[in-house]
Structure formats: C-alpha cells, structure tokens
Protein backbone atom coordinates (compact mmCIF):
# COMPACT_ATOMS: atom_id res chain seq x y z
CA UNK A 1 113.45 123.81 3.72
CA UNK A 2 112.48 120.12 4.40
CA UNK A 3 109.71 120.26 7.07
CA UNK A 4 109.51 116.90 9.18
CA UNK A 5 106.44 115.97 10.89
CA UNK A 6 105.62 113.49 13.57
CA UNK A 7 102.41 111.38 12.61
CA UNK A 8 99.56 110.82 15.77
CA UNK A 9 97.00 108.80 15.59
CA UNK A 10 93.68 108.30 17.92
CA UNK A 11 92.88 104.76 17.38
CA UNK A 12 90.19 102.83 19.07
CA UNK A 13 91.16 99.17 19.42
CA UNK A 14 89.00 95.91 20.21
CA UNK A 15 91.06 94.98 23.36
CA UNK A 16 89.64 98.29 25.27
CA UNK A 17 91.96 101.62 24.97
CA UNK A 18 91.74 104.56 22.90
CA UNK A 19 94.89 106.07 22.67
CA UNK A 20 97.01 108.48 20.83
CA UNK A 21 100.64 107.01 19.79
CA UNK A 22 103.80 108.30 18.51
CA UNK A 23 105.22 106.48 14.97
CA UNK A 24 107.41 103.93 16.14
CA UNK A 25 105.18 102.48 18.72
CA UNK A 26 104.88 98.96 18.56
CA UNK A 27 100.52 98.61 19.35
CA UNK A 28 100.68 94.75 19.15
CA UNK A 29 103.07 92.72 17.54
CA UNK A 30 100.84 89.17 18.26
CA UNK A 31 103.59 87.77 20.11
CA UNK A 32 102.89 86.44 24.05
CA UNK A 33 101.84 89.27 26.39
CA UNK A 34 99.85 91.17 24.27
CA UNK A 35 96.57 92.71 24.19
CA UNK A 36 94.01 90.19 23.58
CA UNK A 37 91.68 90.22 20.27
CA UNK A 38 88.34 89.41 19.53
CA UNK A 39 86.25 89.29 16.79
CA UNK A 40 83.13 91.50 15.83
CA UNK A 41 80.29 91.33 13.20
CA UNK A 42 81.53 88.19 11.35
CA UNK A 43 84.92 89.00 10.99
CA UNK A 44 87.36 85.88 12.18
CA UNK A 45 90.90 86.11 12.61
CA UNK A 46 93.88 83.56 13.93
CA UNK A 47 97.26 83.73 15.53
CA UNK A 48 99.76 82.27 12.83
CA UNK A 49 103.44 81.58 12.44
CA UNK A 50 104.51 84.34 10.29
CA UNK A 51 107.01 82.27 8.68
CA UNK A 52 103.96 80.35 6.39
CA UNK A 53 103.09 84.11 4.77
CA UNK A 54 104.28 83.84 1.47
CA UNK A 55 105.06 80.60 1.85
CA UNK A 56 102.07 78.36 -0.32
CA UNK A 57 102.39 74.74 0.10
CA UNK A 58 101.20 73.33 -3.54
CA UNK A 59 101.03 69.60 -1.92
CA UNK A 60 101.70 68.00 1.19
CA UNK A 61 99.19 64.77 0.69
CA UNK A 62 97.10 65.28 3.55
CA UNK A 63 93.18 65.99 3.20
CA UNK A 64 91.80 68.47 0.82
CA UNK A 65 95.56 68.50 -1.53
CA UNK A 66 95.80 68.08 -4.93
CA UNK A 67 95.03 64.91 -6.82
CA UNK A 68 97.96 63.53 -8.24
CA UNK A 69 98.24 62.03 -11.43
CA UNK A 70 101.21 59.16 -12.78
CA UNK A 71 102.32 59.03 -16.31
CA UNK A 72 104.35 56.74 -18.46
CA UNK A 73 104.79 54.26 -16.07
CA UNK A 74 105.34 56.31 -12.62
CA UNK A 75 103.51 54.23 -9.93
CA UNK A 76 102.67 56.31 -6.48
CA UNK A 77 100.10 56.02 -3.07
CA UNK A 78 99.50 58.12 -0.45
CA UNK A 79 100.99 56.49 2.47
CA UNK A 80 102.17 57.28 6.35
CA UNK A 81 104.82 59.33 6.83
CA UNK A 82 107.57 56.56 6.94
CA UNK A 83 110.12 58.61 9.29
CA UNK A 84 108.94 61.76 11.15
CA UNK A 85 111.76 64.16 11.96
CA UNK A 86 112.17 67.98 12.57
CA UNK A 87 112.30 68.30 8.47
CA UNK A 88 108.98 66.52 7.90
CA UNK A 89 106.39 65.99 10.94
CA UNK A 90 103.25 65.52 8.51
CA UNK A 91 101.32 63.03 8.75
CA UNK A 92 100.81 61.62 4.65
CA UNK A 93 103.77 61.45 2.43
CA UNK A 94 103.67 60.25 -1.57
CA UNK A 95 105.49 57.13 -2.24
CA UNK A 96 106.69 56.89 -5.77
CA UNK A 97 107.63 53.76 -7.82
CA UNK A 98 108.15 52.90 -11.48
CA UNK A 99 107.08 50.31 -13.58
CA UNK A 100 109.22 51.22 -16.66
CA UNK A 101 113.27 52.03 -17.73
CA UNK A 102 111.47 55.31 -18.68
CA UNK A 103 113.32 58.50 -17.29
CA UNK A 104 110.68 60.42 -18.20
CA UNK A 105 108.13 59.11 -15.75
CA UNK A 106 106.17 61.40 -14.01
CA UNK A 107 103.97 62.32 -11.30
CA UNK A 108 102.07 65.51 -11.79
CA UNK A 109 99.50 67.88 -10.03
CA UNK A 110 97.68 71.04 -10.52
CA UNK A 111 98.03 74.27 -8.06
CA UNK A 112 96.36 77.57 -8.05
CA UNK A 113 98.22 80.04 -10.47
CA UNK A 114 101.35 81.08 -8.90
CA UNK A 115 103.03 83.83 -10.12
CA UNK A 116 107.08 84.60 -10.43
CA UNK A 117 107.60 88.26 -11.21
CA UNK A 118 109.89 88.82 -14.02
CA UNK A 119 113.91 89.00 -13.09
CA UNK A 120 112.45 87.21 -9.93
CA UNK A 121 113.93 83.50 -8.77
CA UNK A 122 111.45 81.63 -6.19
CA UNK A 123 112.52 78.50 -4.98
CA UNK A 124 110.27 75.11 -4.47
CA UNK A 125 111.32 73.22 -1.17
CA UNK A 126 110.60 69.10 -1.74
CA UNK A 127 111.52 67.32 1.17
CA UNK A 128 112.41 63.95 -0.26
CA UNK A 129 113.46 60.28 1.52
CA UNK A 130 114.89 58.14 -0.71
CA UNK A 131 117.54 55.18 -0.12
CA UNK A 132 120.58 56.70 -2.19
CA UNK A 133 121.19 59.62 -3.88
CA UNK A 134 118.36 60.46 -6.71
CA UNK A 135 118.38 62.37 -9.91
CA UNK A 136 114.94 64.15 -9.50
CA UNK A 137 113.74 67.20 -12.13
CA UNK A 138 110.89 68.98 -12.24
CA UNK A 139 108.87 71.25 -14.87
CA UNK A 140 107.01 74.26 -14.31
CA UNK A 141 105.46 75.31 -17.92
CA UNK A 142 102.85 72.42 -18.51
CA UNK A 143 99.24 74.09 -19.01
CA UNK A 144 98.09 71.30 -16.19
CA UNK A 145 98.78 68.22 -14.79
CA UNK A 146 97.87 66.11 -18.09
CA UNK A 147 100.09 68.44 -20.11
CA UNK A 148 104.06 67.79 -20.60
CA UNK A 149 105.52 71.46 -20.60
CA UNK A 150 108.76 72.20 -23.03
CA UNK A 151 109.97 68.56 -23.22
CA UNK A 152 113.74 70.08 -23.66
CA UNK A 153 113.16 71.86 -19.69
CA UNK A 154 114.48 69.71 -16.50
CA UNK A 155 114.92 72.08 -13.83
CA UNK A 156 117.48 70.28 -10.77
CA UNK A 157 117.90 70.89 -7.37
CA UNK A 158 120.90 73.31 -6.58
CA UNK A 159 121.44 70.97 -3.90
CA UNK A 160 122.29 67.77 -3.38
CA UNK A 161 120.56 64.52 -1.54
CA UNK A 162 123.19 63.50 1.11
CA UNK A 163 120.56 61.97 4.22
CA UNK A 164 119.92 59.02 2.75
CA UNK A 165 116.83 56.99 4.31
CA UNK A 166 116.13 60.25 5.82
CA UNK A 167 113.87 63.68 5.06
CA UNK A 168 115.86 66.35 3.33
CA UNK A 169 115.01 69.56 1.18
CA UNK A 170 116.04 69.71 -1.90
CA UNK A 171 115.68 73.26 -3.42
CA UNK A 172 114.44 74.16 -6.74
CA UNK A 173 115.14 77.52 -8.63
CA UNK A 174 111.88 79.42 -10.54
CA UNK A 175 112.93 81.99 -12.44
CA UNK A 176 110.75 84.57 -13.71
CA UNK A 177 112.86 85.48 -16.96
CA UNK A 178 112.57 88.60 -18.34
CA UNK A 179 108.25 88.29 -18.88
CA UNK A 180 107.43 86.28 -15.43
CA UNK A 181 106.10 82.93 -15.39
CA UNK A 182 102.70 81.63 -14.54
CA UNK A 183 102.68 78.23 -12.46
CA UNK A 184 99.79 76.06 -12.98
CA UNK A 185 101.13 72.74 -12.37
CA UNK A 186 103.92 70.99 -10.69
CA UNK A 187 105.24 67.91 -12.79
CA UNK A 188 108.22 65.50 -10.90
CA UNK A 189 110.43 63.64 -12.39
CA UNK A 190 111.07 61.21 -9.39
CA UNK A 191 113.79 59.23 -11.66
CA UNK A 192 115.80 60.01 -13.98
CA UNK A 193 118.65 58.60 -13.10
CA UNK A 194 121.33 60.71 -15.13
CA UNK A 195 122.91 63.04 -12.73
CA UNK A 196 123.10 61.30 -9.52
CA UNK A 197 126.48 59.73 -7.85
CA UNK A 198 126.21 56.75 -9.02
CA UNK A 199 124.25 57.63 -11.93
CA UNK A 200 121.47 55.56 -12.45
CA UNK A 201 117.74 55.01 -11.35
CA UNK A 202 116.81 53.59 -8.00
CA UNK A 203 113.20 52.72 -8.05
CA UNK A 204 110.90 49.95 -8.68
CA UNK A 205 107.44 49.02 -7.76
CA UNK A 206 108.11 46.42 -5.11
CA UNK A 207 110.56 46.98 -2.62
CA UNK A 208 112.48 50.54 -2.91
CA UNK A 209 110.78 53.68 -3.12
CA UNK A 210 111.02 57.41 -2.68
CA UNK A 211 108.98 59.77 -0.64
CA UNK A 212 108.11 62.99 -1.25
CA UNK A 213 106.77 65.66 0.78
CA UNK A 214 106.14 69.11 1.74
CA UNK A 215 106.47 70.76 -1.43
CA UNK A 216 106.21 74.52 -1.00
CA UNK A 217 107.51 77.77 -2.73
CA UNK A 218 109.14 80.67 -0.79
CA UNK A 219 111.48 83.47 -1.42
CA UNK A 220 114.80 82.21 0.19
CA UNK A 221 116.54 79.53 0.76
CA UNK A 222 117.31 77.42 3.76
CA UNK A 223 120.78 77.91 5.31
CA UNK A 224 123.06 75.98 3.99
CA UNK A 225 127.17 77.25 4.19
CA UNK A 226 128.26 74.12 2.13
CA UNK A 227 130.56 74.93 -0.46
CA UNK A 228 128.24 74.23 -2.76
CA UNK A 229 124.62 75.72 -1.97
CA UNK A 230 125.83 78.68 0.15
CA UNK A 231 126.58 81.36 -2.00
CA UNK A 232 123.75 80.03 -4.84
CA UNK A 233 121.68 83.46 -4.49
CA UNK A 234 124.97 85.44 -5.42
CA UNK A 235 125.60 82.84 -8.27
CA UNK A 236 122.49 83.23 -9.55
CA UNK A 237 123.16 87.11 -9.75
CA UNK A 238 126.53 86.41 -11.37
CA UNK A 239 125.39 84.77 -14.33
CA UNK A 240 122.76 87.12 -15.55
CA UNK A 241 123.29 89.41 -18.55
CA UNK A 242 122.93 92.80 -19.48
CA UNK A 243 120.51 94.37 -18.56
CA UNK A 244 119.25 92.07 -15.88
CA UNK A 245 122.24 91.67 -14.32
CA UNK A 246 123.64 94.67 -11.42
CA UNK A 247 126.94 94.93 -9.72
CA UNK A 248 128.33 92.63 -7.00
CA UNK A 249 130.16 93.93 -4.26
CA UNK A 250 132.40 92.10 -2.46
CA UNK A 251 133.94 93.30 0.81
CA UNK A 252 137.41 92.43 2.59
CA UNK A 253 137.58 93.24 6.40
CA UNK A 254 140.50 92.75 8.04
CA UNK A 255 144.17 93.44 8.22
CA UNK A 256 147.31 93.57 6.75
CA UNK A 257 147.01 90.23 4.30
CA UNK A 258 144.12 90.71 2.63
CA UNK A 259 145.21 94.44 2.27
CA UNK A 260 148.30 92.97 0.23
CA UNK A 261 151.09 93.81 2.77
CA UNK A 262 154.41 91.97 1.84
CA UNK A 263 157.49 93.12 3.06
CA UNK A 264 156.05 96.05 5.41
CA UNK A 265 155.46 98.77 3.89
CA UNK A 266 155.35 97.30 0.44
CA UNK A 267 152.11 96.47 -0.58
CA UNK A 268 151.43 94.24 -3.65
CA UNK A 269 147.42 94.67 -4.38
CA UNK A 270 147.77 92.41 -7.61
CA UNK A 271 149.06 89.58 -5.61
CA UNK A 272 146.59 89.43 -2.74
CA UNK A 273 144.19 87.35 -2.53
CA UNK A 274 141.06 89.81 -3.23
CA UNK A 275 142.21 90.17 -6.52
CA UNK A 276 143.09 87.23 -7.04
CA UNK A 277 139.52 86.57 -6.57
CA UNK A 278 138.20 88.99 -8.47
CA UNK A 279 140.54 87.33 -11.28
CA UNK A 280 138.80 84.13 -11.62
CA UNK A 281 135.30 85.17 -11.09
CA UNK A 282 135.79 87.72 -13.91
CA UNK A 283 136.99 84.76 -16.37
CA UNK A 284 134.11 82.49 -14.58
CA UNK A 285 131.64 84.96 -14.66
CA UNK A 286 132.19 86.91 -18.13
CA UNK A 287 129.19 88.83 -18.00
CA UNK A 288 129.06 90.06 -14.49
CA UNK A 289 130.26 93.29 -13.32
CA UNK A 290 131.74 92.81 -10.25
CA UNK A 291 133.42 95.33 -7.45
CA UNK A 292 135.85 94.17 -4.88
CA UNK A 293 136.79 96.69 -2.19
CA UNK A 294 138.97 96.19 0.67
CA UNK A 295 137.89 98.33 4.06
CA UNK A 296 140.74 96.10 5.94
CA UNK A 297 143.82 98.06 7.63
CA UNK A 298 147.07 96.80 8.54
CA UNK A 299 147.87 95.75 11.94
CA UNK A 300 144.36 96.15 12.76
CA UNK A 301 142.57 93.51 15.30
CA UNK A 302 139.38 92.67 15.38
CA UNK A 303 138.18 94.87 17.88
CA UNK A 304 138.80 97.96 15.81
CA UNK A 305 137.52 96.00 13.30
CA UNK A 306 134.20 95.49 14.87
CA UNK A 307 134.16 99.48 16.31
CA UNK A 308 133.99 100.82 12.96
CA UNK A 309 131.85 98.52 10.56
CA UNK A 310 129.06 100.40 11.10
CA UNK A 311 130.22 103.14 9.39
CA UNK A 312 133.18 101.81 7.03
CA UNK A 313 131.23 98.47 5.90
CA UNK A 314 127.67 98.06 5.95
CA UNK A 315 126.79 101.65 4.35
CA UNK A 316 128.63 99.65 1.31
CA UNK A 317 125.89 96.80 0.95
CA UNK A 318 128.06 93.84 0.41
CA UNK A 319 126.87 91.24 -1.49
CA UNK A 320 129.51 88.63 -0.22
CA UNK A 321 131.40 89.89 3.27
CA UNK A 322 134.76 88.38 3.98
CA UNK A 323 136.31 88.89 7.72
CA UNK A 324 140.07 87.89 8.15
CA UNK A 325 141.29 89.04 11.58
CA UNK A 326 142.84 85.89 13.01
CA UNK A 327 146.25 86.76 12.34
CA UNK A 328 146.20 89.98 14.63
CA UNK A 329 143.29 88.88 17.50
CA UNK A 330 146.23 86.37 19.44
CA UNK A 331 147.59 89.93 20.78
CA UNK A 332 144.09 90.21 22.62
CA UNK A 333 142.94 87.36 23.86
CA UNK A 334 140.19 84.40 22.91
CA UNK A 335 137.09 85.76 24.77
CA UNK A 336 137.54 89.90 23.18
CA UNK A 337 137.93 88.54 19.83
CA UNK A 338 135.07 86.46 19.85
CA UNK A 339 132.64 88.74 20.85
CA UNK A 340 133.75 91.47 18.07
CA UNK A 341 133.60 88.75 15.48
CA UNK A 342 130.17 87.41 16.56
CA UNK A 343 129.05 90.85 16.57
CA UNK A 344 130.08 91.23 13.15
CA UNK A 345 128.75 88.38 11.65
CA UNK A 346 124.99 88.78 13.28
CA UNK A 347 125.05 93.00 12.03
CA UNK A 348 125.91 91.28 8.34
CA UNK A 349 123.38 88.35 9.10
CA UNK A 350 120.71 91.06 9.82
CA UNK A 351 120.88 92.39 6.42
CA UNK A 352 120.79 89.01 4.97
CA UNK A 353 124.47 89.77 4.37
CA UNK A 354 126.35 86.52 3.52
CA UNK A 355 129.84 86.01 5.25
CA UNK A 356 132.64 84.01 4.52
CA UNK A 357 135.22 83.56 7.78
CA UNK A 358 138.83 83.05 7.43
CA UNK A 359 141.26 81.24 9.89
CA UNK A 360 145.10 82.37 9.84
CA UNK A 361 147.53 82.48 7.28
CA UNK A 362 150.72 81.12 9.22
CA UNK A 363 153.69 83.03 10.44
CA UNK A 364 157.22 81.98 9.72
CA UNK A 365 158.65 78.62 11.25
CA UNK A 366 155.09 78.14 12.90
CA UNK A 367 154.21 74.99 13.88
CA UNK A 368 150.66 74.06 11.97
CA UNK A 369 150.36 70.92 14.14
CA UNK A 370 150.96 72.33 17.69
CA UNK A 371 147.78 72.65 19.44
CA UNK A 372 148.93 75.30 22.53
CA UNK A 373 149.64 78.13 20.05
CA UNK A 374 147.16 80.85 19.75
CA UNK A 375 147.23 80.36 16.34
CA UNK A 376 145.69 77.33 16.00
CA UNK A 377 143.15 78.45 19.24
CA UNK A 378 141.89 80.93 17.18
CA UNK A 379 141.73 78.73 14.07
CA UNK A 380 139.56 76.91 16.10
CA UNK A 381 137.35 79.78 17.75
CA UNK A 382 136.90 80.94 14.14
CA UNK A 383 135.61 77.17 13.34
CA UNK A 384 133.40 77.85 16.24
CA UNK A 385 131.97 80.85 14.87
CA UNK A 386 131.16 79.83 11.49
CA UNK A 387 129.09 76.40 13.16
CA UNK A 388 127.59 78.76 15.54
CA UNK A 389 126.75 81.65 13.20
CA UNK A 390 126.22 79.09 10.11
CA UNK A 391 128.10 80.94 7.75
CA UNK A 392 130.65 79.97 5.45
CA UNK A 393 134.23 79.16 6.08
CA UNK A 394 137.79 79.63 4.78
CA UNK A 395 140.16 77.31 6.54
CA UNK A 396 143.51 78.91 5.40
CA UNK A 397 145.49 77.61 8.35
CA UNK A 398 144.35 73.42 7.68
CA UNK A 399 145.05 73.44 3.75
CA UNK A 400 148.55 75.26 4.49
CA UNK A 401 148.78 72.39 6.88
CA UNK A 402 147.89 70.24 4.17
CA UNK A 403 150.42 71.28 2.02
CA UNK A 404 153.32 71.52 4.98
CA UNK A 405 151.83 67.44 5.74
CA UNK A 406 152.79 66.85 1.81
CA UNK A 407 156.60 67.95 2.75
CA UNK A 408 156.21 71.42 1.36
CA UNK A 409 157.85 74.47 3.91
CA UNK A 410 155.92 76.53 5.92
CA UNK A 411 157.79 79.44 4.63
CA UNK A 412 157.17 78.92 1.23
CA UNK A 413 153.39 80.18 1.10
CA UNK A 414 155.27 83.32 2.77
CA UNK A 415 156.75 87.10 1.07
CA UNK A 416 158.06 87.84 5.17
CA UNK A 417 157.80 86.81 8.95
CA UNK A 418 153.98 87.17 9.47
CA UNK A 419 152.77 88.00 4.90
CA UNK A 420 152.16 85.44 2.60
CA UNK A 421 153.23 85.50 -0.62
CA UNK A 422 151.42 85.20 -4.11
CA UNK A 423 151.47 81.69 -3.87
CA UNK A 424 150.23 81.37 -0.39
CA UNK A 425 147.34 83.90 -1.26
CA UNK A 426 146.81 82.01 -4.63
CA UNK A 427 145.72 79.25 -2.02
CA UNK A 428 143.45 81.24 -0.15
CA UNK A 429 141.90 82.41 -3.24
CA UNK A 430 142.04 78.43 -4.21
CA UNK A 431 139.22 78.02 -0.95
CA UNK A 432 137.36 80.78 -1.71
CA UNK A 433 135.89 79.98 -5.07
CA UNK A 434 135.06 76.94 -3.85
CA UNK A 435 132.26 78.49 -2.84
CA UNK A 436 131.54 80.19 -6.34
C-alpha cells in the first residue's frame, strides 16, 4: 500500500521568522508585498523580470555587446535607436548598408556557446526596421564571426516583415537535429533579396538602411494567430520523421456539425469537416501520425460545453483545440455564451493549448447580410473572442457569405435546415488549413 506523506520544513529566513510550513505554501514569490530580503556575507541578489530567464540576448548594441564584424561588402554603425516603440525601447540599434550586388553580404558576431538540445527548436527574436519588406537569413554553424558556416544553410524567418518603417520581430527557428547544435556565432544576412514581395534588395550605403536590434533566443514564440505563424510550433512537429516525430492530437468541441450530423439522426463522419481535415494534413504531412477525435455532442450549447471540458477534453492533451458552438449558443443568449467560451479558451491557453474558434455555419434561407440576427451577433462575439483571447479564427459564416455574394445559394453548402453538407464542410476544412 502506497503511503503518502506530507513534507514540513523549519526554515529560518533572512526577513525574520522561523517557521514550519506545509508543501504548497507559497514563502515568497518576489512579487509586491512580500517579505523583504537582504543580503549577508557577500552574497548579492536582485529583483528581476522573470520573463529574461532563459532568455540570453546575444546583441543589442549597447555597451559591453559584441563587436560586430562586415564582410563582402556589408557596411554597418552603431547608431540611435531611430524609432522607439513598445517592440524596441533600447537605446543603440545597428544600421546596415551595402556597398555591393552581393547577396551574400554579411554582418557577423561572436556569443558565448549556446546550446540547442537535440530534437529541440529555439527560436532567435531580431527586431528589425527596414523601409519595405526584406529577405534577411541567418547562419548558425560558423566556428566564429570570421568563419562562413555551411555556405548551402540560410535559415528564414517563419514570419514575415509587414510594419514597414517600424520595429518588428522576426522569428528564427534553431533546431537541434538529432546530435544538438553548438552556437558560437550569429552571422546576418541583412540582404538577400530573393524571397521578399517584391523580390529584390533594398539597401545601399547612402540613403536607405535597415536596423536591427534586440536579437535574443528563447523557447517560444511571440503570439501571433495569423494564418501563417500561428500554428508554426505544431508544423514544426508535423514534419518530423520517424523516430523524432510523436502523435498530434487534434480535438473538436462542439455540436452537432462538426460531429457529422446530416439529416438528424444520420451521421456522415467521412464528410465532416474533422476528417476532412485530417484528409489533407495526412497527404500534406506524409510522415506524421496524426489523431483527430471529436468530444463534440449534438444539440449541445456551449454551456454544457464549457461544464464538462475538464474532464472530457483537457485529460486528452490537444495539440490543436477547435471550439464550434455558435450554431447552438443563439438559444441562450450573448452574455452566457461568452463567458463559457472565454472560459474555455483561457483553461486551453493555460496549458499552452492552441485554439482555433469557429463562427456559424448558416441555417437554411438565412440571411448572411442581416445584422439583427443572432447569428451574425454571435459571429461577431466569436470575432471578439479570438481578438481578445488572441487565438486563431475560423470565419465560416463570412466565406459562406462570400460565396452567397458570388450568386451561389445559401442552401447549397447545406445536407438539411440547420447541417451542412460535404461541400459546405469541404469549405470549413478550406479555412482551416490555412492555418497548416
């Protein structure tokens, strides 16, 4: 028989009490109100933001960084920041020119060894400020600053430059690989002008520059429920082979559509939309294994939806969660609703759960453009919800609009009054993998 033990400990601490405490108790937590600290026989300490642990910043041009080095024709200086914002509040910033049709040019600096586990992707934050969209790679392997790396290596951001003449991060993936990797230098291609929209390079040495900042390695990244850069962690896990790769599980709450309900109480799995799904990532994705299981119940709202998760969703670790409840929540009102999706979407959040949030799916001889029904308020409460909760978003109800705008009927995306049918779930799955 399992014995189970509480553990006690008598601790004597600098700010004055000796005490004995139960696991569990929180003794300080360095926050405001708490016991004050001091310092005995040498030792110094600080208050910091926790968010820096882990977090090294290789270069951010102020005092005491890194020299920087150009080749083949890269020009740079140290200079003012040029436009302080919440992004980048530093004082120094690099400005970076060329001298040469090069793509190749280069500005380069050492760092202390940092180390990516093996199977292990880091990502290196840049904020950058440039005057149109840049193609900028970067290069890990060199031995130091004066080295080139593997010359066939040009590691891109998995996101894209959009605030031009303004600071934004671009993110970098490190992988590990299957041995780790052992970073001794950072090498920038500021340039290369290949992949941008318009493709081409921007820079001289006289009047238009880029600026570069802040560049620091953590374990995540940044929000972002774009299309494009949201699901990037999950993507990264989907293309990885045997035996690095593990399954994915993708969860449907909800009601009766994504459960496949057609003509009550036939139920067509194979057409709905979570399989569907599964479908095209398993031809996109040919090496990952990938689950998709549906906890969603027909007629359901989301208030029964939000009663049970604990216990029907989150014991099954979703990698992806999808919530479609709209349909069912204009039976119970705009202010209910929200709460039990909001409450949702933070327990998922908390678990670094990523959640995709659909609007409607119309019902028959709806009106898509009247703004009094309760469909469209709860199209737009779910809109709400995803800016709010800044998590991603499945806008079922505007491209069926789309489509009615085009001349096509309502009714045809639909198998009965309130279903749709393969075709309107083959659209749903359509704005899905948009974000795969």
């Amino acid at each position: 028989m399992m014995k189970y033990k509480t553990l006690l400990i008598a601790i004597t601490l600098a700010f004055g009490n000796t005490f004995t405490y139960a696991q569990g108790t929180v003794l300080n937590n360095f926050e405001e109100d708490t016991p004050t600290i001091i310092a005995r026989n040498g030792a110094q300490f600080s208050i910091v933001d926790n968010t820096t642990i882990n977090t090294p910043v290789f270069n951010d041009f102020e005092p005491n960084s890194p020299n920087v080095v150009a080749r083949f024709g890269a020009e740079f200086s140290i200079v003012s920041n040029p436009n302080k914002n919440e992004i980048n509040s530093t004082n120094n910033s690099l400005r970076v020119g060329r001298t040469t049709t090069n793509w190749f040019e280069l500005i380069a600096f050492p760092i202390t060894p940092y180390q990516v586990p093996a199977n292990t992707t880091k990502y290196l934050h840049i904020s950058v400020n440039y005057p149109a969209q840049p193609d900028i790679a970067i290069r890990i392997d060199a031995k130091d600053e004066n080295d080139s790396g593997s010359t066939n290596v040009a590691i891109r951001a998995l996101n894209e430059y959009t605030d031009f003449g303004n600071w934004q991060t671009l993110i970098f993936p490190l992988e590990g690989g299957d041995s780790g990797a052992e970073i001794k230098a950072i090498l920038i291609f500021a340039d290369v002008g290949i992949q941008n929209n318009p493709a081409g390079r921007l820079l001289n040495n006289t009047d238009t520059f880029g600026y570069l900042d802040e560049i620091k390695v953590g374990d995540n990244l940044p929000e972002d429920n774009s299309f494009e850069n949201y699901l990037t962690n999950v993507k990264l896990e989907l293309q990885k082979n045997w035996p690095s790769n593990r399954t994915i599980n993708l969860v449907f709450h909800g009601h009766s559509v994504p459960s496949g309900y057609t003509q009550t109480p036939t139920v067509k799995t194979l057409d709905a939309y979570p399989h569907k799904v599964l479908e095209r990532l398993s031809e996109k994705y040919p090496t990952a294994v990938i689950n998709t299981t549906k906890t969603a119940i027909g007629g359901e709202h989301s208030i029964r939806g939000a009663a049970r998760f604990d216990d029907d969703v989150l014991p099954l670790k979703p990698d992806v969660l999808f919530i479609d409840y709209s349909l069912n929540d204009r039976s119970q009102g705009l202010e209910p609703t929200y709460a039990a999706w909001d409450e949702m979407i933070k327990k998922a959040k908390a678990r670094n759960i990523p959640v995709l949030l659909f609007t409607a799916t119309p019902f028959r001889d709806v009106d898509l453009f009247d703004t009094t029904t309760d469909l469209y308020k709860h199209q737009q409460q779910v809109i709400r919800l995803a800016r709010e909760n800044n998590v991603g978003l499945v806008d079922s109800y505007e491209r069926i609009k789309e489509k009615v705008a085009q001349g096509e009927s309502v009714n045809s995306f639909l198998a009965s009054f309130n279903h749709p049918n393969v075709k309107g779930h083959n659209l749903v799955a359509d704005e899905i993998m948009k974000f795969f």
